[in-house]
PDB file of N, CA and C in Angstrom:
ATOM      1  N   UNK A   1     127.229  90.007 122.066  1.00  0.00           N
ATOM      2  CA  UNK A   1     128.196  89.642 123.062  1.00  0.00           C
ATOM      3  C   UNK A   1     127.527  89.695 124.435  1.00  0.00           C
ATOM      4  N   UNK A   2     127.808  88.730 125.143  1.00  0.00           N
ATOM      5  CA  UNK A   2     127.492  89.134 126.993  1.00  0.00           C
ATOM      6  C   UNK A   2     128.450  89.220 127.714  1.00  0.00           C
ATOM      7  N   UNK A   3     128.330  89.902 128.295  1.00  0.00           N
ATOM      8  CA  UNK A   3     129.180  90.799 129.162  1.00  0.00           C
ATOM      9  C   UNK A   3     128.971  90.587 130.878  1.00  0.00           C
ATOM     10  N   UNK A   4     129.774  90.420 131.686  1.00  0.00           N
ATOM     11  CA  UNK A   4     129.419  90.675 133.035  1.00  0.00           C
ATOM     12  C   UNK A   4     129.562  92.074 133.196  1.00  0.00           C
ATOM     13  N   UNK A   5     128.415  92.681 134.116  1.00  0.00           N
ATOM     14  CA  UNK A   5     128.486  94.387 134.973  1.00  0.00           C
ATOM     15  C   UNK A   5     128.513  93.855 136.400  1.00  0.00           C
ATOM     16  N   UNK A   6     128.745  94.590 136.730  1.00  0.00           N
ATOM     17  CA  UNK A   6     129.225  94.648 138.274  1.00  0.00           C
ATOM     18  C   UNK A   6     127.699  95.032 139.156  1.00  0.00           C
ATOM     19  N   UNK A   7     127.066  95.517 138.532  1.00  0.00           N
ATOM     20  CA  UNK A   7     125.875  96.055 139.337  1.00  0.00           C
ATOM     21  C   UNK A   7     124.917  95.354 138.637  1.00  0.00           C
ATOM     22  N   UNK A   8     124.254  94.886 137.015  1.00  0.00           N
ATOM     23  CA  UNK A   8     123.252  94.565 136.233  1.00  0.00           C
ATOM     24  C   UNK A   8     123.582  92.946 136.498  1.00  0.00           C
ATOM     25  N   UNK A   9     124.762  92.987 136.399  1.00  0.00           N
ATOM     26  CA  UNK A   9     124.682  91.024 136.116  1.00  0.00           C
ATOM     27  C   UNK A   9     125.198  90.738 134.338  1.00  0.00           C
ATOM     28  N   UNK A  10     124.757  89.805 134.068  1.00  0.00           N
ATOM     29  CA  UNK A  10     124.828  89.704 132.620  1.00  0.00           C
ATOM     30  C   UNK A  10     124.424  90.466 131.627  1.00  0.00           C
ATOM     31  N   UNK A  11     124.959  91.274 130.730  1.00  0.00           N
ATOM     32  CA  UNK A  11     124.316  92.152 129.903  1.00  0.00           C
ATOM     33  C   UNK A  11     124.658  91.608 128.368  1.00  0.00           C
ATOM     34  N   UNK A  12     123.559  91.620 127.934  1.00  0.00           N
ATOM     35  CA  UNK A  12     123.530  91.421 125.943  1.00  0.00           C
ATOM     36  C   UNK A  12     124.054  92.547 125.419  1.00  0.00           C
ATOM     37  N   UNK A  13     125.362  92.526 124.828  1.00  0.00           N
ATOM     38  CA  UNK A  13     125.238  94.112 123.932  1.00  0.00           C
ATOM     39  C   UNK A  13     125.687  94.001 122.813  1.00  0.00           C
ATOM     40  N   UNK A  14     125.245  94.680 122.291  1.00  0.00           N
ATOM     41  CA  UNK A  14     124.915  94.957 120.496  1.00  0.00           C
ATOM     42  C   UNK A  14     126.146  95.888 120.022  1.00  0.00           C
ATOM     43  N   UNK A  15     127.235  95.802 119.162  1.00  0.00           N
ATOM     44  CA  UNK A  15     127.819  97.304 118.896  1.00  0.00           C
ATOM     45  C   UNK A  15     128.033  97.004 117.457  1.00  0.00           C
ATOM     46  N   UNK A  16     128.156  98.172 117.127  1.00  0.00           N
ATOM     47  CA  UNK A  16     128.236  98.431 115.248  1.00  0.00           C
ATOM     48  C   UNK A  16     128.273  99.899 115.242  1.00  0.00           C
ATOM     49  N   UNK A  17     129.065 100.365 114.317  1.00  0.00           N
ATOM     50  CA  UNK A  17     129.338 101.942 114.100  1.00  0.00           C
ATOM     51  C   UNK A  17     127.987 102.714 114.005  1.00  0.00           C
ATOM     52  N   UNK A  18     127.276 101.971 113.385  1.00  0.00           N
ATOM     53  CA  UNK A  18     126.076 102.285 112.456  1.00  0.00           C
ATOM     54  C   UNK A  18     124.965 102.099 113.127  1.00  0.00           C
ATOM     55  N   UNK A  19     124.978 101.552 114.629  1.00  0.00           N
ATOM     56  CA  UNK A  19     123.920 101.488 115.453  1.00  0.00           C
ATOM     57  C   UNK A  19     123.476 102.883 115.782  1.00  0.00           C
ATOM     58  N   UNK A  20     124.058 103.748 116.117  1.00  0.00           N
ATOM     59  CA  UNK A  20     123.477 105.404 116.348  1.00  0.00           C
ATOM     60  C   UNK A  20     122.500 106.568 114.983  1.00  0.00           C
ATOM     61  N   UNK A  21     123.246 106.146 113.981  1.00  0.00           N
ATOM     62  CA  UNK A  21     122.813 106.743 112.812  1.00  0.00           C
ATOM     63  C   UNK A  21     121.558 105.866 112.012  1.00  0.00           C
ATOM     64  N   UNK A  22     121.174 104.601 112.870  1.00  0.00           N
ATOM     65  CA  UNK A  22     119.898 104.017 112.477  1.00  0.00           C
ATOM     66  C   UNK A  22     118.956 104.391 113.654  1.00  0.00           C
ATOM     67  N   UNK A  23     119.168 104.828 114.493  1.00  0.00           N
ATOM     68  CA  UNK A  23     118.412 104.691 115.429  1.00  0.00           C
ATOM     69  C   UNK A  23     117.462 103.537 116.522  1.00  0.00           C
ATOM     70  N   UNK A  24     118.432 102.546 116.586  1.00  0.00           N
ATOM     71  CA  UNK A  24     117.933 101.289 116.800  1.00  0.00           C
ATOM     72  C   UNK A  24     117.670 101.162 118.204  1.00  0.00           C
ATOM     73  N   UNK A  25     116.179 101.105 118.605  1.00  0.00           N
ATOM     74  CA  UNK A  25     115.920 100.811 120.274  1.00  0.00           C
ATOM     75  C   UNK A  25     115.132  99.728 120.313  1.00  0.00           C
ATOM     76  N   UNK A  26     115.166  98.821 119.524  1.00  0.00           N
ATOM     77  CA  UNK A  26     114.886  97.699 119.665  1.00  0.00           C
ATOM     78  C   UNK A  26     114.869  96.718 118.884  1.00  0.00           C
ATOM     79  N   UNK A  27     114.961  95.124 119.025  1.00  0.00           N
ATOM     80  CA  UNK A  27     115.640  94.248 117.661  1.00  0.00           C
ATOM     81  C   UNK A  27     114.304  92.927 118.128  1.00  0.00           C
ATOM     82  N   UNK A  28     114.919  92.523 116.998  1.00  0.00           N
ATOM     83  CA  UNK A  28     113.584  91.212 117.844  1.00  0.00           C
ATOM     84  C   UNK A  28     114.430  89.681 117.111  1.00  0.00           C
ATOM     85  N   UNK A  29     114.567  88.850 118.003  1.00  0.00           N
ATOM     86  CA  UNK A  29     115.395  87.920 118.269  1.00  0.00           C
ATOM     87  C   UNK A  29     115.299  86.549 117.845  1.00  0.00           C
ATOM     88  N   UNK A  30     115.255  85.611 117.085  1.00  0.00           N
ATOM     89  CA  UNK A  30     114.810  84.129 116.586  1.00  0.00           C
ATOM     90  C   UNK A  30     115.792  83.477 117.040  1.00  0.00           C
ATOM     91  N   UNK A  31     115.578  82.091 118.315  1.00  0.00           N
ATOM     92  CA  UNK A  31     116.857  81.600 118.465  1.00  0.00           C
ATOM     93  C   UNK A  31     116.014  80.251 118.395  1.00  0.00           C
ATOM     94  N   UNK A  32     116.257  79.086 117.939  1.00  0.00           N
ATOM     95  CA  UNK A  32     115.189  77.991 117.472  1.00  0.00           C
ATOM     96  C   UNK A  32     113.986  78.720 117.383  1.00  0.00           C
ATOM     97  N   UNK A  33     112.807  78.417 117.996  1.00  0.00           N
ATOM     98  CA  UNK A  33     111.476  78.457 118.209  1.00  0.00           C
ATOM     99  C   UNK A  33     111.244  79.406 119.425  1.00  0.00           C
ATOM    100  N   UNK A  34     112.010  80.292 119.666  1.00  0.00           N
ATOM    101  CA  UNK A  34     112.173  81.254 120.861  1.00  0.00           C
ATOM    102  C   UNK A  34     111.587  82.408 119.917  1.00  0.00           C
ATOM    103  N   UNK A  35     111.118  83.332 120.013  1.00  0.00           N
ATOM    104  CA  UNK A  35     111.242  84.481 119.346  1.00  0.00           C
ATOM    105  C   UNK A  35     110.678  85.493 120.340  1.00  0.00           C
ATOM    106  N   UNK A  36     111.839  86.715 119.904  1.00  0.00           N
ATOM    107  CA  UNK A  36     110.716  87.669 121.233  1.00  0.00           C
ATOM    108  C   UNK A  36     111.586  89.234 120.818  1.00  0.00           C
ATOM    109  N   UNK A  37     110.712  90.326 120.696  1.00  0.00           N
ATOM    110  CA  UNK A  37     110.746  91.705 120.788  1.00  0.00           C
ATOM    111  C   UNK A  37     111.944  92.371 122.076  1.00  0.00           C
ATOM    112  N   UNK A  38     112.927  92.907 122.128  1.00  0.00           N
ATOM    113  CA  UNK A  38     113.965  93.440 123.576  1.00  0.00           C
ATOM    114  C   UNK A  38     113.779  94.916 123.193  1.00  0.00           C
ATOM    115  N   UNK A  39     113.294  95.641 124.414  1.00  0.00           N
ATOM    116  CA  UNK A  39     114.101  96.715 124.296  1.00  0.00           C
ATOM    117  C   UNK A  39     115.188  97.151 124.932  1.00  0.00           C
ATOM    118  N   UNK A  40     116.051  98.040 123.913  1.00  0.00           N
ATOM    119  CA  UNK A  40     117.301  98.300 124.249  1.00  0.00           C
ATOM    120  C   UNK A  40     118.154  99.427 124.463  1.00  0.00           C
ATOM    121  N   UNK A  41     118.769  99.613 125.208  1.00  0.00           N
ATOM    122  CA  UNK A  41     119.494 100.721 125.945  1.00  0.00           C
ATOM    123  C   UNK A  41     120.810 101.387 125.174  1.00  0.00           C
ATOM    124  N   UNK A  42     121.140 102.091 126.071  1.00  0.00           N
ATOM    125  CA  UNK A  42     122.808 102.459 125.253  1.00  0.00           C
ATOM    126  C   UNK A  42     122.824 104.040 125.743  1.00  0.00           C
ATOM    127  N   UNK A  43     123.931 104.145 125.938  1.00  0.00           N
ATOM    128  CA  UNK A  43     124.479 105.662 126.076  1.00  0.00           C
ATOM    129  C   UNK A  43     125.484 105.759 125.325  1.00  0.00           C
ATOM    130  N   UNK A  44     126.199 104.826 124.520  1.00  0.00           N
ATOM    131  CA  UNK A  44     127.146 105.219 123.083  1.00  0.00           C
ATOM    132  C   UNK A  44     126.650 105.164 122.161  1.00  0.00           C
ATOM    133  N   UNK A  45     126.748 106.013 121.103  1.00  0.00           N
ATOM    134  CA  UNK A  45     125.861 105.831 119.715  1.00  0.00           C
ATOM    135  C   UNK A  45     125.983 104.465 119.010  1.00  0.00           C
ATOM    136  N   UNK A  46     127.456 103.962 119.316  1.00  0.00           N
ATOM    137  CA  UNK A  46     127.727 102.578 118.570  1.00  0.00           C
ATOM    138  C   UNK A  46     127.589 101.019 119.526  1.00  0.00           C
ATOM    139  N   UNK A  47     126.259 101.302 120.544  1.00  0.00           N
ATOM    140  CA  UNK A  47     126.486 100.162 121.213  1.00  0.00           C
ATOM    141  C   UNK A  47     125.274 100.254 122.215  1.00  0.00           C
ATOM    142  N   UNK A  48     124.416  99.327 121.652  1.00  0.00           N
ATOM    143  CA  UNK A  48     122.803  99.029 122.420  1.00  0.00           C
ATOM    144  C   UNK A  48     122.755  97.811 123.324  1.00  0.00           C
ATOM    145  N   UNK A  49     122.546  97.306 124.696  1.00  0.00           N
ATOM    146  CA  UNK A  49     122.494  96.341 125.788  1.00  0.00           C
ATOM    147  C   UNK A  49     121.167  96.637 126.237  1.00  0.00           C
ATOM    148  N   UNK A  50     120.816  95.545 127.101  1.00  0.00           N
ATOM    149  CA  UNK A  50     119.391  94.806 127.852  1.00  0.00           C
ATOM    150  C   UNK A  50     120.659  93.952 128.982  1.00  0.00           C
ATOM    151  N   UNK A  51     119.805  93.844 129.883  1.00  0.00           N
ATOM    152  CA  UNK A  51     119.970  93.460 131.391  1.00  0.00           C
ATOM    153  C   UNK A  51     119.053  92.196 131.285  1.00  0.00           C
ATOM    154  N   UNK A  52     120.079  90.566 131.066  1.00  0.00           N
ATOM    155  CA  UNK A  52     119.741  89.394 130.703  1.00  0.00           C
ATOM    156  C   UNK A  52     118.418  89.365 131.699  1.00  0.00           C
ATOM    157  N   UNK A  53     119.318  89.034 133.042  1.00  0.00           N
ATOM    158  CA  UNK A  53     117.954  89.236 134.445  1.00  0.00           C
ATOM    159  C   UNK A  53     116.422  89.753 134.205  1.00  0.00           C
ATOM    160  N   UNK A  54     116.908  90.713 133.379  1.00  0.00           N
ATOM    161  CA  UNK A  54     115.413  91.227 132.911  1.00  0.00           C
ATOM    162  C   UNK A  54     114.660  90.427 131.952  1.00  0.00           C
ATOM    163  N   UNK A  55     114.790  89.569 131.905  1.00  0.00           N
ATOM    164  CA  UNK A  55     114.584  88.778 129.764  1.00  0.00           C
ATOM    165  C   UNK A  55     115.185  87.183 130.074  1.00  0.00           C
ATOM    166  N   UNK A  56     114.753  86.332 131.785  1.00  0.00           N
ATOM    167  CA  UNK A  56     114.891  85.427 131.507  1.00  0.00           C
ATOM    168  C   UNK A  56     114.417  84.529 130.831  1.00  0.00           C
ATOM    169  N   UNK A  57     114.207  84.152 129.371  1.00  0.00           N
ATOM    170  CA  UNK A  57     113.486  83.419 128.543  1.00  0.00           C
ATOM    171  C   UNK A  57     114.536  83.404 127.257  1.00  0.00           C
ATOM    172  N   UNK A  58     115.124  84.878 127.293  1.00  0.00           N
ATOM    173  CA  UNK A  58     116.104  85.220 126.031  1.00  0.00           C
ATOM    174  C   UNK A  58     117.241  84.405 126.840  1.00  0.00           C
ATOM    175  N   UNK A  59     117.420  84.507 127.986  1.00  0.00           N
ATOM    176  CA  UNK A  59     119.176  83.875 128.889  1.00  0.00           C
ATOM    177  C   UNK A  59     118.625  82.437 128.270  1.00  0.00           C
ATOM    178  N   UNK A  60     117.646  81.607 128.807  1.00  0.00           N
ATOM    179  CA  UNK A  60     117.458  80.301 128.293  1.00  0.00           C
ATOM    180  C   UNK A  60     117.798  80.206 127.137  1.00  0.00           C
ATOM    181  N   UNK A  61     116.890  80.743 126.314  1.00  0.00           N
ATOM    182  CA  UNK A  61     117.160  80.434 124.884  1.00  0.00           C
ATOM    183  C   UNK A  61     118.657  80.557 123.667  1.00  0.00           C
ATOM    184  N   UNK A  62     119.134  81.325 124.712  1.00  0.00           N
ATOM    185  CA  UNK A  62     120.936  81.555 124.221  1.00  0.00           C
ATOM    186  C   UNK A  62     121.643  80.628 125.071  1.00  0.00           C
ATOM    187  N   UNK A  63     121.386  79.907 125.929  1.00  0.00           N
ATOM    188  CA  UNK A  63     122.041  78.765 126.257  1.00  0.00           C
ATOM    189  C   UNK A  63     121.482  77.033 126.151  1.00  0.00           C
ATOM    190  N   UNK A  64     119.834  77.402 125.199  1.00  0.00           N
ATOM    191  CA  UNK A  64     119.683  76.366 125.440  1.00  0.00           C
ATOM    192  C   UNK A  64     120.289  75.041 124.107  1.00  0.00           C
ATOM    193  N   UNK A  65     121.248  75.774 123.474  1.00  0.00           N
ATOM    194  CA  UNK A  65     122.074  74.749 122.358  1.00  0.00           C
ATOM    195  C   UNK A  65     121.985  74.961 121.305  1.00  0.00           C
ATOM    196  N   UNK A  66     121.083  75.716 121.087  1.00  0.00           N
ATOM    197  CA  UNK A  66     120.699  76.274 119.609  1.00  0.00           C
ATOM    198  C   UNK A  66     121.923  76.931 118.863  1.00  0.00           C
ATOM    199  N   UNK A  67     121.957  76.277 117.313  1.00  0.00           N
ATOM    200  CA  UNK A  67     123.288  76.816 117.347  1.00  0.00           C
ATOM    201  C   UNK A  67     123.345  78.090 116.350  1.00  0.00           C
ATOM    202  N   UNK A  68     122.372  78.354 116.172  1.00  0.00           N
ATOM    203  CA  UNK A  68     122.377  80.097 115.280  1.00  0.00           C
ATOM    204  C   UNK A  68     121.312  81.084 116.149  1.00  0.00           C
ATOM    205  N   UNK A  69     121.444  82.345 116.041  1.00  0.00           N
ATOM    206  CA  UNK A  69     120.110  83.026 115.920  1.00  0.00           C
ATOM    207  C   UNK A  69     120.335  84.002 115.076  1.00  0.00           C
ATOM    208  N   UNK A  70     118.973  84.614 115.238  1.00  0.00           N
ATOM    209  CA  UNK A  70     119.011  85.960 114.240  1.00  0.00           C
ATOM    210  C   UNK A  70     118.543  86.772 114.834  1.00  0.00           C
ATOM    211  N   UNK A  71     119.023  87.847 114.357  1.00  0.00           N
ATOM    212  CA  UNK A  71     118.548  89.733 115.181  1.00  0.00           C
ATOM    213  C   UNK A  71     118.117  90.421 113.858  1.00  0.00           C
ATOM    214  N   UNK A  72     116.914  90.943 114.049  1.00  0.00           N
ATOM    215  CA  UNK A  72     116.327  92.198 113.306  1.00  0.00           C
ATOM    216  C   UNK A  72     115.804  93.432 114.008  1.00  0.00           C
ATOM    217  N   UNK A  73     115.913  94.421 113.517  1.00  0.00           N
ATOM    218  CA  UNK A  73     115.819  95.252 113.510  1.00  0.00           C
ATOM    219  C   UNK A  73     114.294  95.896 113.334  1.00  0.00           C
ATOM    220  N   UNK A  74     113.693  96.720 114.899  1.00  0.00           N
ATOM    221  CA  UNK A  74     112.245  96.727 114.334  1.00  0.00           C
ATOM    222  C   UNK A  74     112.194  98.117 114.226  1.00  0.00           C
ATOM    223  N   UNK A  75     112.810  99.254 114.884  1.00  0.00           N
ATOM    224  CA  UNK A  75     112.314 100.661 114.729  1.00  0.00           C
ATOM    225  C   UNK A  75     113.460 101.580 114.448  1.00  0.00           C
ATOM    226  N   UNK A  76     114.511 100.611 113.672  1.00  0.00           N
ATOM    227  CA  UNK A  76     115.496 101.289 112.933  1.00  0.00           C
ATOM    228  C   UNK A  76     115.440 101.890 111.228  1.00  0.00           C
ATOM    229  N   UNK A  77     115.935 103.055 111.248  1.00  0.00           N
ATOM    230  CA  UNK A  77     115.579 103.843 110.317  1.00  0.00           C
ATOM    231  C   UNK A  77     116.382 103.018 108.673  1.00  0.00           C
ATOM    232  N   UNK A  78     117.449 101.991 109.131  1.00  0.00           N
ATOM    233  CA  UNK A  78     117.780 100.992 108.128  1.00  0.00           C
ATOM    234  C   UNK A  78     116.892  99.744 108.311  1.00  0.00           C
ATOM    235  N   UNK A  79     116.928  98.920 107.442  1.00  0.00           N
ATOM    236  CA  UNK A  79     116.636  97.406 107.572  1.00  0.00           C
ATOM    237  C   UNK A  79     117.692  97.137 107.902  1.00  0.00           C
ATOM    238  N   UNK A  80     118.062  96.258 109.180  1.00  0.00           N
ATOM    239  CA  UNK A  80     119.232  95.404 109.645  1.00  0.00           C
ATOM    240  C   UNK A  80     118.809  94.140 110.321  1.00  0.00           C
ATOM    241  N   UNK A  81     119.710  93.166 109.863  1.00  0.00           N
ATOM    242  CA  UNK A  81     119.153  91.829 110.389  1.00  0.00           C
ATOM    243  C   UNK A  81     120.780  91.081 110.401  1.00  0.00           C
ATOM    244  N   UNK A  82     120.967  90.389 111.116  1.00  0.00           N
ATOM    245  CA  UNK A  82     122.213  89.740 111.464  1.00  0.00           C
ATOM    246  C   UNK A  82     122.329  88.632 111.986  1.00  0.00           C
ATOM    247  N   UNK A  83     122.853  87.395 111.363  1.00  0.00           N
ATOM    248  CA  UNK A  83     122.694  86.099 112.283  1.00  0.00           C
ATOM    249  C   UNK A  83     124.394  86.081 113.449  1.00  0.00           C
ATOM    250  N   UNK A  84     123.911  84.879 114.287  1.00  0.00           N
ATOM    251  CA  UNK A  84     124.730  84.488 114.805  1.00  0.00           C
ATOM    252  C   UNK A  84     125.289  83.228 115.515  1.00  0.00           C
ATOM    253  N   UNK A  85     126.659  82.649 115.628  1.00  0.00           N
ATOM    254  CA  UNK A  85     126.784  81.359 116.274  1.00  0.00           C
ATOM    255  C   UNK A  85     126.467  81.259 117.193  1.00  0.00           C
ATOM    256  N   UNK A  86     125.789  80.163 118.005  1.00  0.00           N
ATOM    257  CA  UNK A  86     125.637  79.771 119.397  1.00  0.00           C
ATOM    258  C   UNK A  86     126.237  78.774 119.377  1.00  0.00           C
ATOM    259  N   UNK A  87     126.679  78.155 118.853  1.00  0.00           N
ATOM    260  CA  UNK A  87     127.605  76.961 119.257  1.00  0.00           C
ATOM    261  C   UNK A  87     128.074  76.571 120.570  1.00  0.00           C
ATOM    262  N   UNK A  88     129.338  77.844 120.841  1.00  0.00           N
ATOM    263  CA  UNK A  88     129.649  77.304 122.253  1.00  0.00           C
ATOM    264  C   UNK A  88     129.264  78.170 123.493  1.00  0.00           C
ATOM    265  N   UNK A  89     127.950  79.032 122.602  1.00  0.00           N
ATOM    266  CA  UNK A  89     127.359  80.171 124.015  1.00  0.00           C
ATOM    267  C   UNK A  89     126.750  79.298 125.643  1.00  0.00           C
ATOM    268  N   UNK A  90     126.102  78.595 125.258  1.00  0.00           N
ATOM    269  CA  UNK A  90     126.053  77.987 126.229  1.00  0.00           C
ATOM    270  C   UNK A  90     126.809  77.670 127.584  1.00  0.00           C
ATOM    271  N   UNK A  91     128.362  77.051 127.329  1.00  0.00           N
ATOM    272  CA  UNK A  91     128.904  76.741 128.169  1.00  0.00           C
ATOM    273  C   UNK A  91     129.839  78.150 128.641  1.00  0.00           C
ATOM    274  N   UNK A  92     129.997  78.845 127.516  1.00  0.00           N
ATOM    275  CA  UNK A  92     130.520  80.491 128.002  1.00  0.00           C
ATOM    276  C   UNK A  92     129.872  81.276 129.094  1.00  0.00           C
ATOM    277  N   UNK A  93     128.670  81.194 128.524  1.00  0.00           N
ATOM    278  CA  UNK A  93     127.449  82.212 129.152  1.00  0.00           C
ATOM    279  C   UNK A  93     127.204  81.442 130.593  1.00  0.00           C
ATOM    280  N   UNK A  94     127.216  80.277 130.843  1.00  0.00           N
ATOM    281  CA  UNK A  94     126.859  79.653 132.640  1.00  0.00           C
ATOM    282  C   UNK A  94     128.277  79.997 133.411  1.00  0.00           C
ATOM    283  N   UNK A  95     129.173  79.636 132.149  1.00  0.00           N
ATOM    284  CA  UNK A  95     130.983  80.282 133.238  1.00  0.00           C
ATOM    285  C   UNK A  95     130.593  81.575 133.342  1.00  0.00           C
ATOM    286  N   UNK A  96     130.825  82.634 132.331  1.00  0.00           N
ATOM    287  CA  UNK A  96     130.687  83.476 132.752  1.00  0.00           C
ATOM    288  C   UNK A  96     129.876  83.957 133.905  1.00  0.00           C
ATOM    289  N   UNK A  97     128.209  83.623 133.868  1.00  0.00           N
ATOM    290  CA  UNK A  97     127.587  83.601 134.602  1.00  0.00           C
ATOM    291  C   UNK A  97     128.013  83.674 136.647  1.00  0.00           C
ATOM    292  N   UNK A  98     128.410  81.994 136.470  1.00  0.00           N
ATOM    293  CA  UNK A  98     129.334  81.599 137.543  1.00  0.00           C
ATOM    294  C   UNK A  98     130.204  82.446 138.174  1.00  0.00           C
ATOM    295  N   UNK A  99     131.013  83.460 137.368  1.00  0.00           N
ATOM    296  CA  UNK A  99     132.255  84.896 138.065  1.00  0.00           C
ATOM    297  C   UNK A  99     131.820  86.126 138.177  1.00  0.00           C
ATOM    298  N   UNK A 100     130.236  86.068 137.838  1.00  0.00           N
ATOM    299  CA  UNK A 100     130.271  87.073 137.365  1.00  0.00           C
ATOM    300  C   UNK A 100     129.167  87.456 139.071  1.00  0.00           C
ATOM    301  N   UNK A 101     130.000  88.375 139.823  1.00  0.00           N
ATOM    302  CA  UNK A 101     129.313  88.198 141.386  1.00  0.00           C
ATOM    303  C   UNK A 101     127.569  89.168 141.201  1.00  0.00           C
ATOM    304  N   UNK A 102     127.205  89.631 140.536  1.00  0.00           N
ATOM    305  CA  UNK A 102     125.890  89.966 140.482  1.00  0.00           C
ATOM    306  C   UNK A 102     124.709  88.866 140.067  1.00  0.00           C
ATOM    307  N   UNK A 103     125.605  88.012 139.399  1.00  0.00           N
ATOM    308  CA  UNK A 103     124.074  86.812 139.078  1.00  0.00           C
ATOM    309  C   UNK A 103     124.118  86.049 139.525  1.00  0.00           C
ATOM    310  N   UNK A 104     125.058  85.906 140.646  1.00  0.00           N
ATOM    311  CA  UNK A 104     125.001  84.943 141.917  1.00  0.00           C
ATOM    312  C   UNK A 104     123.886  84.740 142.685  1.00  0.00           C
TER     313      UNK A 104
END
């Protein structure tokens, strides 16, 4: 999911019950021919984010039309891997973008 913060701008965040009890600080990302390693944050056990601003290449590549990606899991104590729609991220993610007064 992306999220607007008030201070970061756009944030990617990850949540699943089961994110704390794997220990997951970082996933690595396939969106077409994009691929790339994030590390990732969190102060709830069930919910890991990255600061888009930081990782402009991942913001492109989640808006650039592609309509799946996939997330794995690199230094989690499970194997986890998860796809997802991009379909209509694109035009979400530039609105959002647009209100969101930090990535102005």
């Amino acid at each position: 999911m992306v999220r607007c913060d008030k201070k970061s701008g756009l944030v990617f965040e990850i949540s699943d019950p089961t994110l704390g009890d794997m220990g997951l600080r970082s996933a690595r990302f396939e969106i077409g021919r994009f691929k790339q390693t994030v590390k990732l944050s969190g102060s709830r056990s069930d919910m890991r984010s990255f600061v888009l601003s930081t990782q402009p290449r991942f913001l492109t590549a989640l808006t650039s039309g592609a309509h799946f990606a996939t997330m794995f899991s690199v230094d989690a104590d499970v194997a986890y891997s998860t796809g997802f729609d991009l379909q209509d991220a694109s035009e979400k993610i530039r609105t959002l973008k647009d209100h969101c007064p930090a990535s102005r």
